[in-house]
PDB file of N, CA and C in Angstrom:
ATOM      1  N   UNK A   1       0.849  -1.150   0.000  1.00  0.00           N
ATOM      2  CA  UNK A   1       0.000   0.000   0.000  1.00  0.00           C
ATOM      3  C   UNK A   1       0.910   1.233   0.000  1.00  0.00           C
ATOM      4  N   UNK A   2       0.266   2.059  -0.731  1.00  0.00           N
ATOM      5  CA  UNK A   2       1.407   3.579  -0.960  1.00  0.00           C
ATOM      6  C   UNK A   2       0.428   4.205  -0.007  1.00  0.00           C
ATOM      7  N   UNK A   3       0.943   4.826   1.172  1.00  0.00           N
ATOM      8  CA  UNK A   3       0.331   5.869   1.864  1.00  0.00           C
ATOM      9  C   UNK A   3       1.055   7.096   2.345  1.00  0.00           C
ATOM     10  N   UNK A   4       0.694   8.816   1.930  1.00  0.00           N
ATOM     11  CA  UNK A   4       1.368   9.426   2.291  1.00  0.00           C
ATOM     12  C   UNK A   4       1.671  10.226   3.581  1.00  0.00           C
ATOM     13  N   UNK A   5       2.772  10.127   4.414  1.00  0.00           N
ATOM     14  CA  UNK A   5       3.229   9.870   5.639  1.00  0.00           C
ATOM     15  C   UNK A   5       4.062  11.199   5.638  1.00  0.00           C
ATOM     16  N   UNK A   6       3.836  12.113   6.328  1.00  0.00           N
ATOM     17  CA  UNK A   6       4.844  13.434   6.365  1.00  0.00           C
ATOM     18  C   UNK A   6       5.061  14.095   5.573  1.00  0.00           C
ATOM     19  N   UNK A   7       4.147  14.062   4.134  1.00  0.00           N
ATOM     20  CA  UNK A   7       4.485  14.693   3.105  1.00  0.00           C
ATOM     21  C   UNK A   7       5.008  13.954   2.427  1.00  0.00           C
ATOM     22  N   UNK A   8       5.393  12.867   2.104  1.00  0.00           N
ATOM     23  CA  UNK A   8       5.624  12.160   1.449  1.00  0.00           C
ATOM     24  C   UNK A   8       5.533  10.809   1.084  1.00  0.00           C
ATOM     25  N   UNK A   9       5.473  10.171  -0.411  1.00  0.00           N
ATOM     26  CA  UNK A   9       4.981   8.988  -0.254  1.00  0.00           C
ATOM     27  C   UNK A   9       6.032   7.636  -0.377  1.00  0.00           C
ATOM     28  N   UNK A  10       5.111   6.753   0.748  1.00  0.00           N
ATOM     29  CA  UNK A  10       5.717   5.669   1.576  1.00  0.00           C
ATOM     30  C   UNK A  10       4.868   4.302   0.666  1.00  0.00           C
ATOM     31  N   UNK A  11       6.001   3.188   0.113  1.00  0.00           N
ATOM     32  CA  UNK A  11       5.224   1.842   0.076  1.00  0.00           C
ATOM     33  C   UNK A  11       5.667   1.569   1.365  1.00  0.00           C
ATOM     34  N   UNK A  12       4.925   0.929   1.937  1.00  0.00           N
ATOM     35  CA  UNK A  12       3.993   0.367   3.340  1.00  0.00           C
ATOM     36  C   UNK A  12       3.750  -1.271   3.029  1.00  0.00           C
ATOM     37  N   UNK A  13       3.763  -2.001   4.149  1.00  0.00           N
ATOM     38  CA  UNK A  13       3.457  -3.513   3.855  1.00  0.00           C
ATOM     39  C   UNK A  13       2.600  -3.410   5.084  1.00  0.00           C
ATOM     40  N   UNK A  14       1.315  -3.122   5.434  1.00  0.00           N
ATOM     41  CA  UNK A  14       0.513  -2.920   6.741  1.00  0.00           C
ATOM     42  C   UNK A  14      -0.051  -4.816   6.868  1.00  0.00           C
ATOM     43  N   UNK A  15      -0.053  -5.544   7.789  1.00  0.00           N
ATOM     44  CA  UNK A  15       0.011  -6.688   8.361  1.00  0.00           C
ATOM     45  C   UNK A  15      -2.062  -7.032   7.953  1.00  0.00           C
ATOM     46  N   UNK A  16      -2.556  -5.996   8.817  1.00  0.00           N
ATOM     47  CA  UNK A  16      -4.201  -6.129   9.038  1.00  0.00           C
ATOM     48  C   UNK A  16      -4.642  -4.429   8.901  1.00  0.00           C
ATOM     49  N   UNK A  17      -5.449  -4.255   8.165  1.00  0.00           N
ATOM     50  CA  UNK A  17      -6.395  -2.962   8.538  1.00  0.00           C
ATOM     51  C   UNK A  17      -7.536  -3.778   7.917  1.00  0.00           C
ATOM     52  N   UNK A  18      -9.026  -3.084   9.312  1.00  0.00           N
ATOM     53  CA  UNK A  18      -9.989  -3.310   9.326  1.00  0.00           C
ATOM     54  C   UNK A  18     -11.007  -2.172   9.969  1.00  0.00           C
ATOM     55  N   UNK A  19     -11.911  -2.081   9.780  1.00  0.00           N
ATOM     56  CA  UNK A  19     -12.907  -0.764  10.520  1.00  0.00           C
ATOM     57  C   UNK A  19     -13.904  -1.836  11.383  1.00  0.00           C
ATOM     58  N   UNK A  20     -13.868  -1.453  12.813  1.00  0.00           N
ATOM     59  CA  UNK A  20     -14.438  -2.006  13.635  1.00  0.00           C
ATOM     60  C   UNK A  20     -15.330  -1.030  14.941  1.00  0.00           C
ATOM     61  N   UNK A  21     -16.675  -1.015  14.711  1.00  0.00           N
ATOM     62  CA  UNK A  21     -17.554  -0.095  15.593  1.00  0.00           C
ATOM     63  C   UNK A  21     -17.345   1.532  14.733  1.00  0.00           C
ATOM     64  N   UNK A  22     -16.937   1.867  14.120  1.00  0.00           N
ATOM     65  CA  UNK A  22     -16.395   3.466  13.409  1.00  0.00           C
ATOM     66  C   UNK A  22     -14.890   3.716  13.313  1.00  0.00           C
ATOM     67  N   UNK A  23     -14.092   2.689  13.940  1.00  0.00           N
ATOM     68  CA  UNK A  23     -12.628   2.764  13.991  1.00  0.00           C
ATOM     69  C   UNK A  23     -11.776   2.050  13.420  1.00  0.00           C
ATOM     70  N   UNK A  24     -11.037   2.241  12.715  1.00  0.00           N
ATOM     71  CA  UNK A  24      -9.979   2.030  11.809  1.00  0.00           C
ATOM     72  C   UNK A  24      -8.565   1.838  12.869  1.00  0.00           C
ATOM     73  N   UNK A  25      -8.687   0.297  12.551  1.00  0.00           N
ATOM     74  CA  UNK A  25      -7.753  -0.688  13.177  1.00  0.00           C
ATOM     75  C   UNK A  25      -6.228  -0.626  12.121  1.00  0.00           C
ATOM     76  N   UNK A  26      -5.357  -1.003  12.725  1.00  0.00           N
ATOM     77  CA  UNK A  26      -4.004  -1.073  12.038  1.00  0.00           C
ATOM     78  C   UNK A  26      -2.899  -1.923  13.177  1.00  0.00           C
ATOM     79  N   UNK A  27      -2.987  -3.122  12.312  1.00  0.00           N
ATOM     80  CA  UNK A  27      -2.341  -4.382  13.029  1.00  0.00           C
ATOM     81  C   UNK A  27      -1.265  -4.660  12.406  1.00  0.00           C
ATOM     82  N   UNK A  28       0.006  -4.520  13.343  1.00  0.00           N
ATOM     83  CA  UNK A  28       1.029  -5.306  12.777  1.00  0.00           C
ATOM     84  C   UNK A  28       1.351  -6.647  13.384  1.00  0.00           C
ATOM     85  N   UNK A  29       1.733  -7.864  12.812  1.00  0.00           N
ATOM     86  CA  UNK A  29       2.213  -8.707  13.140  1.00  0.00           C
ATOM     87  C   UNK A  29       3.529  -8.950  13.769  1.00  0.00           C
ATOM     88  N   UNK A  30       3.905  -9.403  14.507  1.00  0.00           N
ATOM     89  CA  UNK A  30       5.524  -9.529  14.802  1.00  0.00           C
ATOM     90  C   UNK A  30       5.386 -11.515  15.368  1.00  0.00           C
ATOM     91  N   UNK A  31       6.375 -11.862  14.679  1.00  0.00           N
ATOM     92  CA  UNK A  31       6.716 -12.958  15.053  1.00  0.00           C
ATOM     93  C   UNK A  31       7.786 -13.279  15.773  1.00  0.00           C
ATOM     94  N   UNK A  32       7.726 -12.475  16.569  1.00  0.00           N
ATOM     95  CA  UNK A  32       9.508 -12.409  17.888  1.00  0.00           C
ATOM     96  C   UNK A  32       8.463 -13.639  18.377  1.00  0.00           C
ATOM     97  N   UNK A  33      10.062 -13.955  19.051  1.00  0.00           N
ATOM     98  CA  UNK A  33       9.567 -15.184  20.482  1.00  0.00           C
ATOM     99  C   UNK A  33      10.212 -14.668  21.602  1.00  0.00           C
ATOM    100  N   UNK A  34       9.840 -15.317  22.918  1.00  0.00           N
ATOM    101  CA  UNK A  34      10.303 -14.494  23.872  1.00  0.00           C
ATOM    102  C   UNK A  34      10.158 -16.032  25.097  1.00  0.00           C
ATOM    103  N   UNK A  35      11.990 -16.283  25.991  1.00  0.00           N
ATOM    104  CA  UNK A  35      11.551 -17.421  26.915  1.00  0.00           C
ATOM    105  C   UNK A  35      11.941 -16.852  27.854  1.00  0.00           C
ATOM    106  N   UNK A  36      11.374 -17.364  28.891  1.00  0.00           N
ATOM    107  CA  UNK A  36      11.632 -17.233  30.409  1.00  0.00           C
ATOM    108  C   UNK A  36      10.298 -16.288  30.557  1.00  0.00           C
ATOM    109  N   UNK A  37      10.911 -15.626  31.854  1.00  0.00           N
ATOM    110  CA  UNK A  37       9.649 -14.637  32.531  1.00  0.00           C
ATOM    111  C   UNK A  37       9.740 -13.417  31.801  1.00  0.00           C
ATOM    112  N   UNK A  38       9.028 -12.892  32.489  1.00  0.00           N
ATOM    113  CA  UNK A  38       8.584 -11.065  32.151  1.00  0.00           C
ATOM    114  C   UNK A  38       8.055 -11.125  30.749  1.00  0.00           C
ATOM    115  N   UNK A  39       7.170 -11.683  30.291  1.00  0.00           N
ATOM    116  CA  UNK A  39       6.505 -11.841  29.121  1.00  0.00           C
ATOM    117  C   UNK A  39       5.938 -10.473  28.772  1.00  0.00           C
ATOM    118  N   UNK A  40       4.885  -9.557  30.036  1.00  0.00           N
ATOM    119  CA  UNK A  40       4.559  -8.068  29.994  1.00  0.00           C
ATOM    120  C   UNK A  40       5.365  -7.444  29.415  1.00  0.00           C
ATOM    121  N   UNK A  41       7.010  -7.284  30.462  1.00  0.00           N
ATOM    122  CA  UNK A  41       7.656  -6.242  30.273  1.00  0.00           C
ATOM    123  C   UNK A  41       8.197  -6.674  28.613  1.00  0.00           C
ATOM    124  N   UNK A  42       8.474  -7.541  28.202  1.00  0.00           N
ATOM    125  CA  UNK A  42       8.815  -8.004  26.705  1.00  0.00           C
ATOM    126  C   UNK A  42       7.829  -7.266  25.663  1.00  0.00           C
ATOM    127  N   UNK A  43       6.717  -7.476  25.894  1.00  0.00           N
ATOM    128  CA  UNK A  43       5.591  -6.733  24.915  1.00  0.00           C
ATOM    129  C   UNK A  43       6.041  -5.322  24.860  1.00  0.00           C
ATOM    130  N   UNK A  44       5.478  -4.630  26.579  1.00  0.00           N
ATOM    131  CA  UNK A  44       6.015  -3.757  26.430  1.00  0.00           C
ATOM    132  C   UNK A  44       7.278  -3.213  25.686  1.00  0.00           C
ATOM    133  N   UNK A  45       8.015  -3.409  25.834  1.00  0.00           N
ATOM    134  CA  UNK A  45       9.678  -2.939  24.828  1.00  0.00           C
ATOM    135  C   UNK A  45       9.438  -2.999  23.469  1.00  0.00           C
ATOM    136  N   UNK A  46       8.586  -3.925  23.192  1.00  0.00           N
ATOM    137  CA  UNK A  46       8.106  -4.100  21.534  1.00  0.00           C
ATOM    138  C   UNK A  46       6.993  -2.898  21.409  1.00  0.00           C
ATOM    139  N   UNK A  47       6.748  -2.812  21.993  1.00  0.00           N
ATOM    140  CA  UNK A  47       5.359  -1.817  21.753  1.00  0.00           C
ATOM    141  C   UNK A  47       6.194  -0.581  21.647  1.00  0.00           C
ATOM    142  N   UNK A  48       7.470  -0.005  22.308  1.00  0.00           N
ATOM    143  CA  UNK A  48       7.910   1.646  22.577  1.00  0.00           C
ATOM    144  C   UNK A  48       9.007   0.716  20.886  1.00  0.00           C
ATOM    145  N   UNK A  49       9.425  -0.098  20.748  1.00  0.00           N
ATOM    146  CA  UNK A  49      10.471  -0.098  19.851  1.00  0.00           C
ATOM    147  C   UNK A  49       9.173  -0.317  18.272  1.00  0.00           C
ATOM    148  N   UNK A  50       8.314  -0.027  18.129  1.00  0.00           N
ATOM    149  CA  UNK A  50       7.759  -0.076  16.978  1.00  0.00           C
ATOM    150  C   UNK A  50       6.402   1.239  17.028  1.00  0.00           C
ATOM    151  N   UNK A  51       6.078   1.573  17.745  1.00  0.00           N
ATOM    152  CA  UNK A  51       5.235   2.597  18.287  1.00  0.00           C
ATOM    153  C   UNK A  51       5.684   3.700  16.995  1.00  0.00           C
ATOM    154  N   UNK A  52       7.145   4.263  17.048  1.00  0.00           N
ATOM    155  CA  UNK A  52       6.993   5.503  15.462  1.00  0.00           C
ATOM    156  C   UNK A  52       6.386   4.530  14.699  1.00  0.00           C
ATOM    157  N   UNK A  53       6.631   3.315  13.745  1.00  0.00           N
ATOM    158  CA  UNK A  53       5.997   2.518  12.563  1.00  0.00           C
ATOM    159  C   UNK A  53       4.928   2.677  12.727  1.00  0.00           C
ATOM    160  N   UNK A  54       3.961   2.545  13.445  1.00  0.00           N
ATOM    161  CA  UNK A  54       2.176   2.279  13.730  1.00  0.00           C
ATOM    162  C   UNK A  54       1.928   4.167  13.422  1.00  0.00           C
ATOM    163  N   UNK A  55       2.450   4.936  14.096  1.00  0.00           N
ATOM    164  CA  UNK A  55       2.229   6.477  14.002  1.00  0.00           C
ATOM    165  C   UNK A  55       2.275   6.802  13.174  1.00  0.00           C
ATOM    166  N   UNK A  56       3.265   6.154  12.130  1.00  0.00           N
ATOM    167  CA  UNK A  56       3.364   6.706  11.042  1.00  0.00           C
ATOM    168  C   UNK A  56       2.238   6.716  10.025  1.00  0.00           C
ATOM    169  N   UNK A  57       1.695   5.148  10.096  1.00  0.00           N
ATOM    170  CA  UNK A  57       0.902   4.648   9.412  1.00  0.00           C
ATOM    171  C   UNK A  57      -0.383   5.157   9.914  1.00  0.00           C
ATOM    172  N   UNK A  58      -0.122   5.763  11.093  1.00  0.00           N
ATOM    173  CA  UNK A  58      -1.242   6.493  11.695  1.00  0.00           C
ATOM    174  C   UNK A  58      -1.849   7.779  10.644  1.00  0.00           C
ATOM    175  N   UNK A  59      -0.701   8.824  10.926  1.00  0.00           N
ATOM    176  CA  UNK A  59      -0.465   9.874  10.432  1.00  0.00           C
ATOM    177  C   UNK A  59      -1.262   9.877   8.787  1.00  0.00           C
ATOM    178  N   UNK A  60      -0.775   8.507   8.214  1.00  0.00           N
ATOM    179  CA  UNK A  60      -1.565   8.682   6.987  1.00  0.00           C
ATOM    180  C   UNK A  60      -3.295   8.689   6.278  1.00  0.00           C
ATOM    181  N   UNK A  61      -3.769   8.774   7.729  1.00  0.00           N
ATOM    182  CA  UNK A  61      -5.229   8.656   7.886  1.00  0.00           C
ATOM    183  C   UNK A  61      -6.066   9.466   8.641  1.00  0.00           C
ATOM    184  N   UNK A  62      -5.349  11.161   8.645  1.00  0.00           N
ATOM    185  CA  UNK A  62      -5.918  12.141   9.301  1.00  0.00           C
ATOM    186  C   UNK A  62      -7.403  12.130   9.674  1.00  0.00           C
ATOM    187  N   UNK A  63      -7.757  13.021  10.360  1.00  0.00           N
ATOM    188  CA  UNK A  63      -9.571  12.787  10.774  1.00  0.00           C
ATOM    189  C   UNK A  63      -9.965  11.359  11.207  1.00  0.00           C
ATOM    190  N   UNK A  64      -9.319  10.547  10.881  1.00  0.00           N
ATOM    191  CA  UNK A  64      -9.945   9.290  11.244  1.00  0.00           C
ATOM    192  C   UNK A  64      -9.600   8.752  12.378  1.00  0.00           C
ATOM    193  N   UNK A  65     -10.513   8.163  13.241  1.00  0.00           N
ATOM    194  CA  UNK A  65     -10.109   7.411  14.657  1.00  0.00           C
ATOM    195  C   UNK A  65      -9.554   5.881  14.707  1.00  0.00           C
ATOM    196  N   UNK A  66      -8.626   6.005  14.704  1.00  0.00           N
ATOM    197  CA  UNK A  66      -7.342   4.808  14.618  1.00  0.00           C
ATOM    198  C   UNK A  66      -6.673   4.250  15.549  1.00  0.00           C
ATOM    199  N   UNK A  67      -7.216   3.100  15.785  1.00  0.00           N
ATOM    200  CA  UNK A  67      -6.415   2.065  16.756  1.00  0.00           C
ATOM    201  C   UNK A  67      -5.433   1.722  16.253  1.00  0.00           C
ATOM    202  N   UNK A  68      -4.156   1.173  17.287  1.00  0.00           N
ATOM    203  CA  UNK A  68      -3.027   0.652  16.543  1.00  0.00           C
ATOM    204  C   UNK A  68      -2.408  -0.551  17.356  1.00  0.00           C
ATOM    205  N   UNK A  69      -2.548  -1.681  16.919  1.00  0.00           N
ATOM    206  CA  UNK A  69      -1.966  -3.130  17.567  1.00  0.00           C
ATOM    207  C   UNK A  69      -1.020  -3.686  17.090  1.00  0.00           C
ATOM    208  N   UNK A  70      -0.169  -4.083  18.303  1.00  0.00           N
ATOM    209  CA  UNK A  70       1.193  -5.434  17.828  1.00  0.00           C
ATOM    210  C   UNK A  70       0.496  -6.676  18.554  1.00  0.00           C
ATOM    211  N   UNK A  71       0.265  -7.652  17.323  1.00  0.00           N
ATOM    212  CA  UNK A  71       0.153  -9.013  17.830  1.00  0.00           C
ATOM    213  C   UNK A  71       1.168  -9.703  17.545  1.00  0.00           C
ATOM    214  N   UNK A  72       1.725 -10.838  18.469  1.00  0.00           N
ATOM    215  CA  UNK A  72       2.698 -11.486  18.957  1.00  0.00           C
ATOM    216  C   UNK A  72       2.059 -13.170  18.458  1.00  0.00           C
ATOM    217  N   UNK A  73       1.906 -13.639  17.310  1.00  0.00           N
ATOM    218  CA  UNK A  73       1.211 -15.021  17.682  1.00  0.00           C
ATOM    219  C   UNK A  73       1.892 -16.220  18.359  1.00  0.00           C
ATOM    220  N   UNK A  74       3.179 -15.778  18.047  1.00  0.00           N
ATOM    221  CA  UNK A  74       4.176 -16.980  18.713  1.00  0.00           C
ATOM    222  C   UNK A  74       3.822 -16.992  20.292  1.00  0.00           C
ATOM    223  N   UNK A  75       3.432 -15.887  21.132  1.00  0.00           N
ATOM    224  CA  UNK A  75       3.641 -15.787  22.612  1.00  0.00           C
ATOM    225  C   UNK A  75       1.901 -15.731  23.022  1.00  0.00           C
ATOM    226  N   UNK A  76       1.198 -15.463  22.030  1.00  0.00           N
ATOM    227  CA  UNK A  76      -0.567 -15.082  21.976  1.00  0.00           C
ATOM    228  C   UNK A  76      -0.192 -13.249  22.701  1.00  0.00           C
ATOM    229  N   UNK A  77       0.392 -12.844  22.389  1.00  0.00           N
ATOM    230  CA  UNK A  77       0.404 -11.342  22.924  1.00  0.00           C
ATOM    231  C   UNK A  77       0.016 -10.278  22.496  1.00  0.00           C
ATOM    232  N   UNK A  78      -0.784  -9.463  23.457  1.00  0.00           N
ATOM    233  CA  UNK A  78      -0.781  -8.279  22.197  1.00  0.00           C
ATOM    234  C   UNK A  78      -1.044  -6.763  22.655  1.00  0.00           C
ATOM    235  N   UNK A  79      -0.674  -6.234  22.133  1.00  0.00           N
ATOM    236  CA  UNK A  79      -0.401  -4.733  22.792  1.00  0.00           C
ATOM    237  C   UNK A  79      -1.235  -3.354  21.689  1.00  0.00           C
ATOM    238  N   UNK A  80      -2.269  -2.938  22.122  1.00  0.00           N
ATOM    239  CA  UNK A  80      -2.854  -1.714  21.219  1.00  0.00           C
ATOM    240  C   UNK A  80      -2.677  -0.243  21.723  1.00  0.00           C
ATOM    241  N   UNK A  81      -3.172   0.927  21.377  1.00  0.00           N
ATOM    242  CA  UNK A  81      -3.015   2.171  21.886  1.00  0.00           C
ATOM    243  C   UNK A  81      -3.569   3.080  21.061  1.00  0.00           C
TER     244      UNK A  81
END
């Protein structure tokens, strides 16, 4: 998908977009794995280390109310905002 992002245009490989209740979802996939404990704090770190990517893709859909998710399927995890 070409979407333009800051003034300029971006090919984009977006994982999932869907409109759900009036809101425009934007899902990326990540297939990290993660062993031992602190499974939370792991998401978390993925969520602040990909958070600009989702904004960006945000950004390209002004006026519109936009959720933005990392799902994890390897761990079932998942983090939105």
């Amino acid at each position: 998908m070409t979407l333009r992002i800051e003034g300029e245009l971006r090919a984009v490989a977006i994982d999932r977009i869907f409109r759900d209740g009036g809101r425009l979802w934007i899902v990326d996939y990540k297939t990290s794995t993660h062993e031992g404990g602190a499974l939370d704090k792991f998401l978390d770190r993925e969520l602040e280390r990909y958070r600009e990517q989702l904004e960006g893709y945000r950004a390209a859909f002004p006026g519109e109310a936009v959720g933005l998710g990392l799902y994890f399927p390897l761990v079932k995890g998942w983090r939105e905002w």
